[in-house]
Protein backbone atom coordinates (compact mmCIF):
# COMPACT_ATOMS: atom_id res chain seq x y z
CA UNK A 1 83.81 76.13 131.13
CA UNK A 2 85.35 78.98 129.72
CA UNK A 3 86.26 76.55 126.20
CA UNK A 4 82.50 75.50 125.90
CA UNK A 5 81.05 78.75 126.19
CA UNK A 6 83.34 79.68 123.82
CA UNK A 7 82.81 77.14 121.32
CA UNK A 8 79.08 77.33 121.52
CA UNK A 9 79.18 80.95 120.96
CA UNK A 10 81.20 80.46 117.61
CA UNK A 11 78.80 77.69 116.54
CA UNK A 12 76.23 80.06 116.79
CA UNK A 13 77.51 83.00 115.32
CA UNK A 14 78.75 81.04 112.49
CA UNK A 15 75.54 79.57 112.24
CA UNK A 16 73.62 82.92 111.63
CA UNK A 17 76.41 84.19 108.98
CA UNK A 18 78.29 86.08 111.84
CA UNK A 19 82.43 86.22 111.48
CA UNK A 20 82.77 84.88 115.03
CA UNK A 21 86.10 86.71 115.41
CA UNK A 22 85.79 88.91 118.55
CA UNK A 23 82.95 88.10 120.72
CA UNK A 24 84.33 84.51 121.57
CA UNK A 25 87.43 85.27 122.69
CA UNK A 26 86.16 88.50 125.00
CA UNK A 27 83.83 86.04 126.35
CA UNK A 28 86.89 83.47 126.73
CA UNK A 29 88.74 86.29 128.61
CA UNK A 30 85.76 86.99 130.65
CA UNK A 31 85.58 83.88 132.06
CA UNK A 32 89.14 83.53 132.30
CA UNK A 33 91.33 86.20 132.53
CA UNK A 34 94.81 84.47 132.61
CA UNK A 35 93.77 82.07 129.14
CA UNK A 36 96.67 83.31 127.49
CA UNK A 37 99.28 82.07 130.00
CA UNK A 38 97.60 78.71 130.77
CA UNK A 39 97.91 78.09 126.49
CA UNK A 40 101.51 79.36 126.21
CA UNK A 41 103.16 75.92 126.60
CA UNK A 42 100.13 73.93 124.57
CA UNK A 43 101.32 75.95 121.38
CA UNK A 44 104.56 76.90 119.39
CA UNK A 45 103.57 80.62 119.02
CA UNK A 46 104.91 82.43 116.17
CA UNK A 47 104.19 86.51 116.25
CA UNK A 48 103.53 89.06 113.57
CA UNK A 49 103.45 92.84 114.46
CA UNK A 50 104.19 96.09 113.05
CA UNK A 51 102.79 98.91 111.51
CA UNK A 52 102.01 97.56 108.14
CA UNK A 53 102.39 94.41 106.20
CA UNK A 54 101.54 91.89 108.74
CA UNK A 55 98.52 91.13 107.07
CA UNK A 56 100.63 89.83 104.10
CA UNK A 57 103.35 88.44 105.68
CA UNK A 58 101.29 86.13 107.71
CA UNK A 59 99.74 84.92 104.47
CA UNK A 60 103.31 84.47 103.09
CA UNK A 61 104.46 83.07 106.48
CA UNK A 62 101.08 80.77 106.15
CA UNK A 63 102.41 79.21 102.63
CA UNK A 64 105.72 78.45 104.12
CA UNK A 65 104.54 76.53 106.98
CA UNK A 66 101.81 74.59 104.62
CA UNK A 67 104.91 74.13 102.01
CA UNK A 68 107.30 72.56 105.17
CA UNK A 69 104.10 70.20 106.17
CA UNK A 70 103.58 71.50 109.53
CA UNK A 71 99.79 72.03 110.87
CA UNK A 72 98.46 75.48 112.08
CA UNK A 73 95.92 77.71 113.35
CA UNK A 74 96.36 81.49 112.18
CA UNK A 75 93.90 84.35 112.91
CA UNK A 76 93.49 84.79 109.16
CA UNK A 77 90.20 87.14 109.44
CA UNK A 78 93.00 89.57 110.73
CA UNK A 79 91.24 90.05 113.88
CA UNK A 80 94.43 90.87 115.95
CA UNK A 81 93.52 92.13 119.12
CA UNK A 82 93.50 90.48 122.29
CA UNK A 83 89.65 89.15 121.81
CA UNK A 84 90.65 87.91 118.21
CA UNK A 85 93.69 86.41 119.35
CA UNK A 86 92.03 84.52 122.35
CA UNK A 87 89.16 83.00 119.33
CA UNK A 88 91.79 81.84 117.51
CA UNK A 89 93.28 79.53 119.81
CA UNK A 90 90.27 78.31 121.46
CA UNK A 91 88.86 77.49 118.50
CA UNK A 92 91.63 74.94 117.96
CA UNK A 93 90.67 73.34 121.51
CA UNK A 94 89.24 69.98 122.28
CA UNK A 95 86.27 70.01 125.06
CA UNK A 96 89.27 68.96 127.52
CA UNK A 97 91.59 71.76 126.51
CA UNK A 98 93.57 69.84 124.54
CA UNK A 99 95.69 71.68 121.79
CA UNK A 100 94.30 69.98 118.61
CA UNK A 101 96.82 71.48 116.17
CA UNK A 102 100.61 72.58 117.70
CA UNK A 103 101.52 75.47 115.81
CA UNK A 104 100.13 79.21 116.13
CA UNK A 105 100.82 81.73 113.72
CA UNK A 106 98.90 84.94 114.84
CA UNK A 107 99.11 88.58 113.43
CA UNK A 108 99.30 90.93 116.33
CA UNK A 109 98.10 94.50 116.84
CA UNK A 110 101.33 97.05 117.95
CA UNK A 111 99.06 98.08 120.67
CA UNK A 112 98.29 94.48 122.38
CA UNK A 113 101.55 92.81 121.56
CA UNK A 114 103.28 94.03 124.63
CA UNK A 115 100.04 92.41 126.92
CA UNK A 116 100.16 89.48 124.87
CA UNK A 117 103.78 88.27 123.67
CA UNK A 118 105.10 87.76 127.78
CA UNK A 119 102.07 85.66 128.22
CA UNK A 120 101.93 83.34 125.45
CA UNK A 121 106.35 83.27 125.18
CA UNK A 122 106.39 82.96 121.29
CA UNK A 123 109.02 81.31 119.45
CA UNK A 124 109.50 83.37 116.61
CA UNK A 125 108.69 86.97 116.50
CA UNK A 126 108.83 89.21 113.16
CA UNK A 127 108.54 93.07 113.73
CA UNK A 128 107.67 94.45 109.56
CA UNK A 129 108.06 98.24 110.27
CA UNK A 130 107.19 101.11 112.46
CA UNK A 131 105.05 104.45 110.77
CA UNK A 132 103.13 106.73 112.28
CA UNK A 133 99.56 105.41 112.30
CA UNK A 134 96.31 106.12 114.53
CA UNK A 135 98.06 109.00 116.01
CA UNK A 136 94.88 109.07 118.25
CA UNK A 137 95.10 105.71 118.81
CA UNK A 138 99.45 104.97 119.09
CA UNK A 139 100.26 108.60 119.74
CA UNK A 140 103.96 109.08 118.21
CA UNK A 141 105.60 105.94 116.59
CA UNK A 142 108.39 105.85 119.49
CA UNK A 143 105.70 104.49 121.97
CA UNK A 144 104.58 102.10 119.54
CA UNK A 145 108.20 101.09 119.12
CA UNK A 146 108.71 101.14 122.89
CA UNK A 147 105.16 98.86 123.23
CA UNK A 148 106.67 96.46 120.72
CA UNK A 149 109.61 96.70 123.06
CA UNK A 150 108.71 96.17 126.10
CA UNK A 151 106.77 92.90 124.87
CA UNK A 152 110.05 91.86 123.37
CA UNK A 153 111.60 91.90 126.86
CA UNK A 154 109.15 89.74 128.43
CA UNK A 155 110.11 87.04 126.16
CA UNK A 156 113.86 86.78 125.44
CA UNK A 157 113.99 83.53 124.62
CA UNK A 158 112.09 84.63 121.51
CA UNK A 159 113.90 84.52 117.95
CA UNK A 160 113.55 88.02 115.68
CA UNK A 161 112.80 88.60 112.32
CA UNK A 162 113.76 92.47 111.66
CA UNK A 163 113.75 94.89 109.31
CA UNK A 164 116.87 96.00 108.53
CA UNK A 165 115.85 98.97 106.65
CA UNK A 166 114.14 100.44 109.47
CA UNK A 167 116.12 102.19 111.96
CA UNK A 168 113.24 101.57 114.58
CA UNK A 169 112.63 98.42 113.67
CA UNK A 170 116.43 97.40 113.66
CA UNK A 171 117.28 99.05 117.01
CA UNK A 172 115.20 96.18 118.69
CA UNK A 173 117.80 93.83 117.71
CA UNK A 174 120.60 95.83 118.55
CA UNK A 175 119.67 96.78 122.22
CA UNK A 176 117.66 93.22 123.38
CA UNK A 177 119.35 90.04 124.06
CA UNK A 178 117.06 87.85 121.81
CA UNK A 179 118.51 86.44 118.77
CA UNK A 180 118.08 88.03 115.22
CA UNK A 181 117.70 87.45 111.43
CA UNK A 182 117.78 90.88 109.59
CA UNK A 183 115.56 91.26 106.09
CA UNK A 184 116.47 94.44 103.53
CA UNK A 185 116.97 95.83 100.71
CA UNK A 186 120.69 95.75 99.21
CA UNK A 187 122.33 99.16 98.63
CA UNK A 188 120.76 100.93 96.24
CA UNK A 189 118.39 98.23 94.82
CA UNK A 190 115.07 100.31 94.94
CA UNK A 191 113.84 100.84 91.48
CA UNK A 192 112.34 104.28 92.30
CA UNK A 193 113.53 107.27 92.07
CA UNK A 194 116.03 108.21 95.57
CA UNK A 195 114.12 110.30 97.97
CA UNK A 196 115.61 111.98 100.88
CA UNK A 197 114.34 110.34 103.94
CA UNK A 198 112.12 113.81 105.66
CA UNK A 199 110.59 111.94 108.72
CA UNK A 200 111.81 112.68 112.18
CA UNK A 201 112.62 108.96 111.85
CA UNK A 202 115.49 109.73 110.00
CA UNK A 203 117.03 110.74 112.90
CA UNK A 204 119.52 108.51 115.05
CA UNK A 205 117.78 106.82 117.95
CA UNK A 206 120.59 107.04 119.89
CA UNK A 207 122.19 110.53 119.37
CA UNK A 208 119.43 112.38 117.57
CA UNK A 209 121.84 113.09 115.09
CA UNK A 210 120.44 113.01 111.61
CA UNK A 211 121.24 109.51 109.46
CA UNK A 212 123.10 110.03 105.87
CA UNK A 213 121.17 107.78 103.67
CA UNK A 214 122.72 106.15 101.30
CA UNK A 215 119.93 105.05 99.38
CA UNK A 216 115.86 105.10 100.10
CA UNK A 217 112.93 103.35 99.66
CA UNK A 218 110.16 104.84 101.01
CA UNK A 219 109.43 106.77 104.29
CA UNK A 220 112.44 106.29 106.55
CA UNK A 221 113.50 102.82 105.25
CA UNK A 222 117.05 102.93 103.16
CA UNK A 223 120.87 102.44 104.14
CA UNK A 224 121.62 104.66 106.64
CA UNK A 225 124.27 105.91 108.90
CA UNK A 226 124.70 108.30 111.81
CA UNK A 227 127.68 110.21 110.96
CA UNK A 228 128.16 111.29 114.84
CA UNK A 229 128.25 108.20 116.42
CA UNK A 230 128.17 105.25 114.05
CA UNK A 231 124.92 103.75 114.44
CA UNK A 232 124.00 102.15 111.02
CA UNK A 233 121.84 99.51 109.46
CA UNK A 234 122.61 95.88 110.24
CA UNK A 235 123.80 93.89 107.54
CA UNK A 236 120.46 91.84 106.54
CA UNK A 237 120.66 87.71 106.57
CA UNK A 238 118.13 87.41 103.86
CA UNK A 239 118.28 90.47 101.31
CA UNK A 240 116.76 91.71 98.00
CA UNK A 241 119.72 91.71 95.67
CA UNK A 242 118.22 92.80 92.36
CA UNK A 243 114.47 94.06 91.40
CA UNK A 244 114.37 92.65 87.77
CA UNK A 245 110.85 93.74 86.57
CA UNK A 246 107.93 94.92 87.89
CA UNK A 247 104.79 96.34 86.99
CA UNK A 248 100.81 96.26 88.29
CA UNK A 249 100.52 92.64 87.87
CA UNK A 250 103.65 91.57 89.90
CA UNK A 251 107.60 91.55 90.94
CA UNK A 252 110.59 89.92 89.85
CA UNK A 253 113.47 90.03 92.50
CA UNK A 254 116.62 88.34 93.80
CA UNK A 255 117.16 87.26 97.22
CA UNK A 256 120.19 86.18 99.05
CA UNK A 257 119.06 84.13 101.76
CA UNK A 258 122.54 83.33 103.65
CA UNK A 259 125.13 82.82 101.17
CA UNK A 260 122.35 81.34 98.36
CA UNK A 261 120.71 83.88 95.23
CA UNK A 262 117.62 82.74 94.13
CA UNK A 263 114.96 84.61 91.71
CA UNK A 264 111.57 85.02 92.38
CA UNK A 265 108.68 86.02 90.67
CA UNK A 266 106.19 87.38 93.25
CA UNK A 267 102.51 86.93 92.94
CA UNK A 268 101.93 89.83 94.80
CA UNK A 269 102.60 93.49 92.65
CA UNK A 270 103.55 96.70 94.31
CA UNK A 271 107.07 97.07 95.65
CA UNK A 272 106.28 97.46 99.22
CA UNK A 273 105.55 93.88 98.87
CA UNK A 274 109.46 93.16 98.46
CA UNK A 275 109.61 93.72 102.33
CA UNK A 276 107.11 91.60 102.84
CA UNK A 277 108.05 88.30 100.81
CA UNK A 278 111.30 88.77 102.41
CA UNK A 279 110.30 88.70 106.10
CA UNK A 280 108.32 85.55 104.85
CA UNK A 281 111.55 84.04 102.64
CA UNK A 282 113.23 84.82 106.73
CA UNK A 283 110.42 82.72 108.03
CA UNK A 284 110.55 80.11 105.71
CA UNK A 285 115.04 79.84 106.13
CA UNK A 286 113.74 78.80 109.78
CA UNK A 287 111.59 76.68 108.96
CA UNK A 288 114.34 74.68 106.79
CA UNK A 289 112.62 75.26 103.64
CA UNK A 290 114.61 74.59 100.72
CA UNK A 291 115.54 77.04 98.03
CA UNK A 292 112.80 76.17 95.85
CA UNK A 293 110.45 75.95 97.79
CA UNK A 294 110.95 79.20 99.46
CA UNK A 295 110.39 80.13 95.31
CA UNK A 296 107.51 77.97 94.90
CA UNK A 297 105.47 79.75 97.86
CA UNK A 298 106.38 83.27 96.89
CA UNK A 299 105.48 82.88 93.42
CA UNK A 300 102.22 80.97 94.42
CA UNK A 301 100.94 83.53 97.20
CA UNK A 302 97.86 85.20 96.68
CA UNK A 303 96.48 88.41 97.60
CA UNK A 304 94.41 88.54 101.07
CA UNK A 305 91.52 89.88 102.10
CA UNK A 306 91.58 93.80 101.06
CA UNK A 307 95.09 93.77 100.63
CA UNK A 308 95.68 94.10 97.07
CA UNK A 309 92.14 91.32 96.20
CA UNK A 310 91.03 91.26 93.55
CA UNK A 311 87.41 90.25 92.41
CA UNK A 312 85.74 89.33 88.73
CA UNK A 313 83.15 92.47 88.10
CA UNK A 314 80.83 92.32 85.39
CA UNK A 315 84.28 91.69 82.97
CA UNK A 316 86.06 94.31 84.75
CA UNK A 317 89.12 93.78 87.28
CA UNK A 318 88.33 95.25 90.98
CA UNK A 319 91.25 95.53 93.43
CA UNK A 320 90.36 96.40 96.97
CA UNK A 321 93.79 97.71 98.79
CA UNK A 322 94.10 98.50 102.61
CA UNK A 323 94.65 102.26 103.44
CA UNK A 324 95.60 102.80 106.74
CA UNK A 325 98.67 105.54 106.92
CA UNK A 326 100.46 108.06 105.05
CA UNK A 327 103.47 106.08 103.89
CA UNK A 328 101.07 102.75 103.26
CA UNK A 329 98.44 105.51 101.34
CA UNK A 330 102.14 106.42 99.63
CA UNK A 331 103.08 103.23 98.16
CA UNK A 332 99.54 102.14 97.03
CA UNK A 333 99.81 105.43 95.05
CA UNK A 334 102.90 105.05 94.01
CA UNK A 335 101.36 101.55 92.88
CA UNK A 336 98.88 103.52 90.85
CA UNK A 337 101.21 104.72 88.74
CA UNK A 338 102.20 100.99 87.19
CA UNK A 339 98.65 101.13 86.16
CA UNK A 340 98.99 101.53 82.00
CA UNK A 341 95.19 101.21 81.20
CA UNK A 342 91.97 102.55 82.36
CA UNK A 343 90.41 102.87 85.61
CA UNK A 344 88.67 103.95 88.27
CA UNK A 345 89.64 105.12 91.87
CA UNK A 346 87.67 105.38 95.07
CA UNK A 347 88.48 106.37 97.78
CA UNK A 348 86.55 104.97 101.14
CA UNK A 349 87.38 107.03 104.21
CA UNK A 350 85.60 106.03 107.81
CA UNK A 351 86.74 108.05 110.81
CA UNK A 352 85.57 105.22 113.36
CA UNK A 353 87.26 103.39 116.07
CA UNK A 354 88.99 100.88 114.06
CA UNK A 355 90.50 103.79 111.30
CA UNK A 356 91.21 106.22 114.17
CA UNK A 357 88.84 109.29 114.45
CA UNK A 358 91.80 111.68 113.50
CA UNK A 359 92.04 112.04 109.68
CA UNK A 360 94.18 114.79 109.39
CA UNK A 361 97.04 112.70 108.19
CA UNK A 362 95.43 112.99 104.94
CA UNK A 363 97.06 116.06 104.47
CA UNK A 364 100.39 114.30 104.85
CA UNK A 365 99.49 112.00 101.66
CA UNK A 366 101.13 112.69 98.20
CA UNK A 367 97.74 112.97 96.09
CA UNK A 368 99.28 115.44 94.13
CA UNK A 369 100.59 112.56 92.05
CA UNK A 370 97.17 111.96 90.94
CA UNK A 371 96.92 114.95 88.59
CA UNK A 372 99.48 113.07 86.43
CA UNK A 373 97.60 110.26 85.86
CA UNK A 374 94.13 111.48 84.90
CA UNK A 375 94.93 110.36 81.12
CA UNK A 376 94.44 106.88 83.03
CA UNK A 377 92.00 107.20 85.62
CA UNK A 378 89.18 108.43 84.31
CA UNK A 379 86.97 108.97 87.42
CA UNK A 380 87.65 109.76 91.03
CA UNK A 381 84.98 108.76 93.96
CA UNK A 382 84.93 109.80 97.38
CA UNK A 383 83.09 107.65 100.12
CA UNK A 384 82.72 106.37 103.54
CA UNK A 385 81.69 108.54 106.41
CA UNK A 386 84.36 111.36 105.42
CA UNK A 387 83.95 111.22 102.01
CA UNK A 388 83.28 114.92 101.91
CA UNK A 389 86.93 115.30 103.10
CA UNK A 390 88.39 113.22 100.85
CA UNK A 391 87.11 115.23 98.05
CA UNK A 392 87.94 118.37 99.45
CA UNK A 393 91.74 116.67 99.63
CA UNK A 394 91.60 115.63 96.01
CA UNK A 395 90.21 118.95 95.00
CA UNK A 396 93.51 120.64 96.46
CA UNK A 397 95.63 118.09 94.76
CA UNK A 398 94.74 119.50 91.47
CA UNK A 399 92.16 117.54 90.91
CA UNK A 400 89.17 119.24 88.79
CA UNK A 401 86.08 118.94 90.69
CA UNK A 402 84.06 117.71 87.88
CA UNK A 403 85.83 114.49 88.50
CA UNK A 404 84.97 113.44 91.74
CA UNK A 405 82.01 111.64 92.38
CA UNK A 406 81.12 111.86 96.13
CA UNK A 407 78.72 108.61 96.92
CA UNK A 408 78.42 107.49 100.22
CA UNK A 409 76.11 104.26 99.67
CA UNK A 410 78.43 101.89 98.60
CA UNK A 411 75.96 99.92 96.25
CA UNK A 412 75.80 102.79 94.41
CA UNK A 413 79.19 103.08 94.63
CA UNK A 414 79.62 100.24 92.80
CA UNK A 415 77.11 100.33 89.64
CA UNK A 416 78.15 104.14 89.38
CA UNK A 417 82.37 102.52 89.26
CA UNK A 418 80.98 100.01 86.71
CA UNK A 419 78.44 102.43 84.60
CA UNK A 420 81.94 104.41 84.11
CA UNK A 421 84.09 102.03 83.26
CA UNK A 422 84.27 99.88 79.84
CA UNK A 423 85.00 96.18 80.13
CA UNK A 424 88.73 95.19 80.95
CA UNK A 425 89.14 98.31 82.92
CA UNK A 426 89.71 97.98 86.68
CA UNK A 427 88.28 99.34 89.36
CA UNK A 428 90.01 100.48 92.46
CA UNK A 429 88.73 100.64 95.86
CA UNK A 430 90.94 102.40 98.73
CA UNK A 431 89.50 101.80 101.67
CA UNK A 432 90.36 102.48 105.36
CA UNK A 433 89.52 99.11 107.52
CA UNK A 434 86.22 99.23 108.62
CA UNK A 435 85.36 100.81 105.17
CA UNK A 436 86.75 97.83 103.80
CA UNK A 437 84.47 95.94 105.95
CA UNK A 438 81.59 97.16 104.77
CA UNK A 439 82.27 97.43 101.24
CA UNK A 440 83.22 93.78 101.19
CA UNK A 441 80.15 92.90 103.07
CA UNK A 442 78.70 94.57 100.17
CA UNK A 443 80.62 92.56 97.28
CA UNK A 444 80.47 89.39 99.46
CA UNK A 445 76.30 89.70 98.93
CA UNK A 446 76.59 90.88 95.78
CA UNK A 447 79.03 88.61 93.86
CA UNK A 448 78.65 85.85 96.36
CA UNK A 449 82.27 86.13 97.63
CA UNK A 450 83.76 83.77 100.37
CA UNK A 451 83.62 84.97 104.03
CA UNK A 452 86.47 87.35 104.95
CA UNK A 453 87.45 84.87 107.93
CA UNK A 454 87.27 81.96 105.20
């Protein structure tokens, strides 16, 4: 019963232009509150979570399987709750229950993956990195770590996929019984300048003594060392090697998967990307993808929806990019700063349920970057339900207030980007998520984009 209902209600939804994502699978529930453990053994489950990235690294993850011939359902709308998790698996569901397609791949919210990972036992499990995010939402990033945690302990038959970088992240693998494949950065490696790790991350997990880095990326992700009691990072099965080039457009990076070097070319710019080609490049080693193809599907991997998409304008380049967090907000900045023409930045900002209602951690953004750049972007917009707030953050960046545009409706948003802009230039949109939902709802109507579940 609970599969009909189900279906019918996507039919329908679908029918009258609705994404379908949600709805089914809280009806599903509804009517059947222990779905997920009566599906465990009808699928191979494989599990994305973390704080960011798992967006992208399930599309990565997604060419790999395609690229190794094996058939899947994935939750590619990004709809990663419990509700949107549920959808996605009865949607691949004959009348009689009936798994039509084996394999699972689902992107899973922090919050539900220690509900949902003991129920539906998942074969593979990659964990991307732990920020602070939602504060209202997550509260401090040691209970989302200790939610990813206790998931991972309902399943230890499960294999990992960690982040060796991240001392949260990596301390999974070093206190469960499961089996692990690390993913870094070698020593040293990140093209950036070396920042000193500030975040109470940085501290050792098990002493609280504070790690010696011996190189950074970003946030609290580096080589790093407790000098008190030893604790350091992992060495990493499948590592980044070399960053060659990179610039707005893409990277080029070499990766040591086991005892093998191979370059890559990513589709996908901005170096926070690294991380996430390599948890897919760990993926794909499981999967018992060759070498080149491992290449092949990093270098063919495009952008998803909001995360780094890009549209055709009116002949100019728009790139909608995900916003969610201070160090994510970070590294799309830092992003910015490949930029070597002209363009435009806006900035959507929603306060609702999805983005968290607490937008203080704006403060804890490095727009005072921005100033630097105003030779290239020529015009600043604020929007979204907070866009007030977002100016007022700009404005104490050093931005001059002449230069930000505060424009809530996003149509207007839009013909105001393209009025000031030339052709060639691109426009930037920075949304938070249900921002991005509605400004792609907008875009979708207006430029007759595919559906973002498509």
């Amino acid at each position: 019963m609970a599969i009909l209902i189900t279906k019918l209600t996507i039919f329908f939804l679908r029918l009258f232009g609705r994404g379908a994502t949600t709805l089914p699978g809280k009806i599903a529930l509804k009517i059947c509150p222990s779905l997920f453990s009566d599906l465990s053994d009808r699928f191979r489950i494989i599990m994305i979570t973390g704080t960011n990235g798992k967006t992208t690294t399930a599309r990565i993850i997604s060419g790999m399987l395609n690229q190794a011939g094996i058939n899947f359902i994935t939750n590619k709308s990004g709809a990663n709750l419990s509700s949107g998790i549920a959808t996605t698996l009865v949607s691949s569901l004959s009348l009689t229950g009936k798994s039509l397609v084996r394999t699972a791949l689902l992107e899973t919210d922090e919050g539900a993956f220690k509900i949902l990972a003991p129920k539906l036992k998942p074969e593979i499990i990659i964990v991307t990195n732990f920020f602070e995010d939602q504060l209202d939402r997550f509260g401090h990033v040691y209970a989302t770590l200790n939610s990813v945690k206790e998931g991972i302990l309902g399943t230890p038959e499960s294999k990992l996929i960690l982040n060796a970088d991240d001392p949260l992240c990596a301390s999974l693998g070093q206190t469960l019984p499961n089996s692990v494949d690390y993913f870094g950065l070698a020593d040293d490696v990140y093209p950036e300048d070396y920042i000193k790790a500030s975040s109470d991350i940085a501290y050792c997990s098990n002493c609280r003594s504070r790690y010696d880095y011996s190189s950074n990326s970003f946030g609290h992700l580096g080589h790093y060392k407790c000098p008190n009691c030893g604790n350091e990072r992992p060495q990493a099965q499948i590592e980044c090697t070399q960053v060659l080039e990179y610039d707005n457009l893409s990277s080029t990076i070499e990766i040591m998967i086991k005892d093998q070097k191979i370059a890559v070319k990513l589709a996908l710019p901005g170096l926070y990307n690294i991380y996430n080609a390599l948890a897919g490049a760990a993926a794909g080693h499981l999967f018992e993808l060759k070498e080149d193809d491992i290449v092949k599907v990093l270098a063919d991997i495009e952008s998803g929806f909001g995360r780094m998409e890009s549209i055709n304008v009116e002949g100019r380049t728009l790139k909608m990019i995900l916003v969610k967090n201070p160090t994510g907000f970070n590294q799309v900045l830092e992003y910015l700063l490949t930029q070597k023409t002209s363009c435009t930045v806006a900035f959507l900002i929603n306060n609702k349920l999805g983005d968290g209602t607490d937008i203080s951690w704006l403060w804890d953004v490095n727009f005072e970057i921005l100033p630097a750049m105003q030779d290239t972007i020529k015009s600043f917009y604020a929007s979204g339900t907070r866009a007030v707030d977002m100016a007022v953050r700009l404005k104490y960046a050093g931005i001059p207030e002449k230069n930000i545009t505060i424009e809530k409706n996003m149509q207007e948003l839009i013909n105001s980007m393209i009025e000031a802009s030339k052709e060639n230039d691109t426009l930037y949109l920075l949304p938070t998520y249900t921002a991005m939902l509605e400004i792609r709802k907008v875009l979708k109507e207006r430029y007759n984009l595919k559906e973002f579940w498509e």
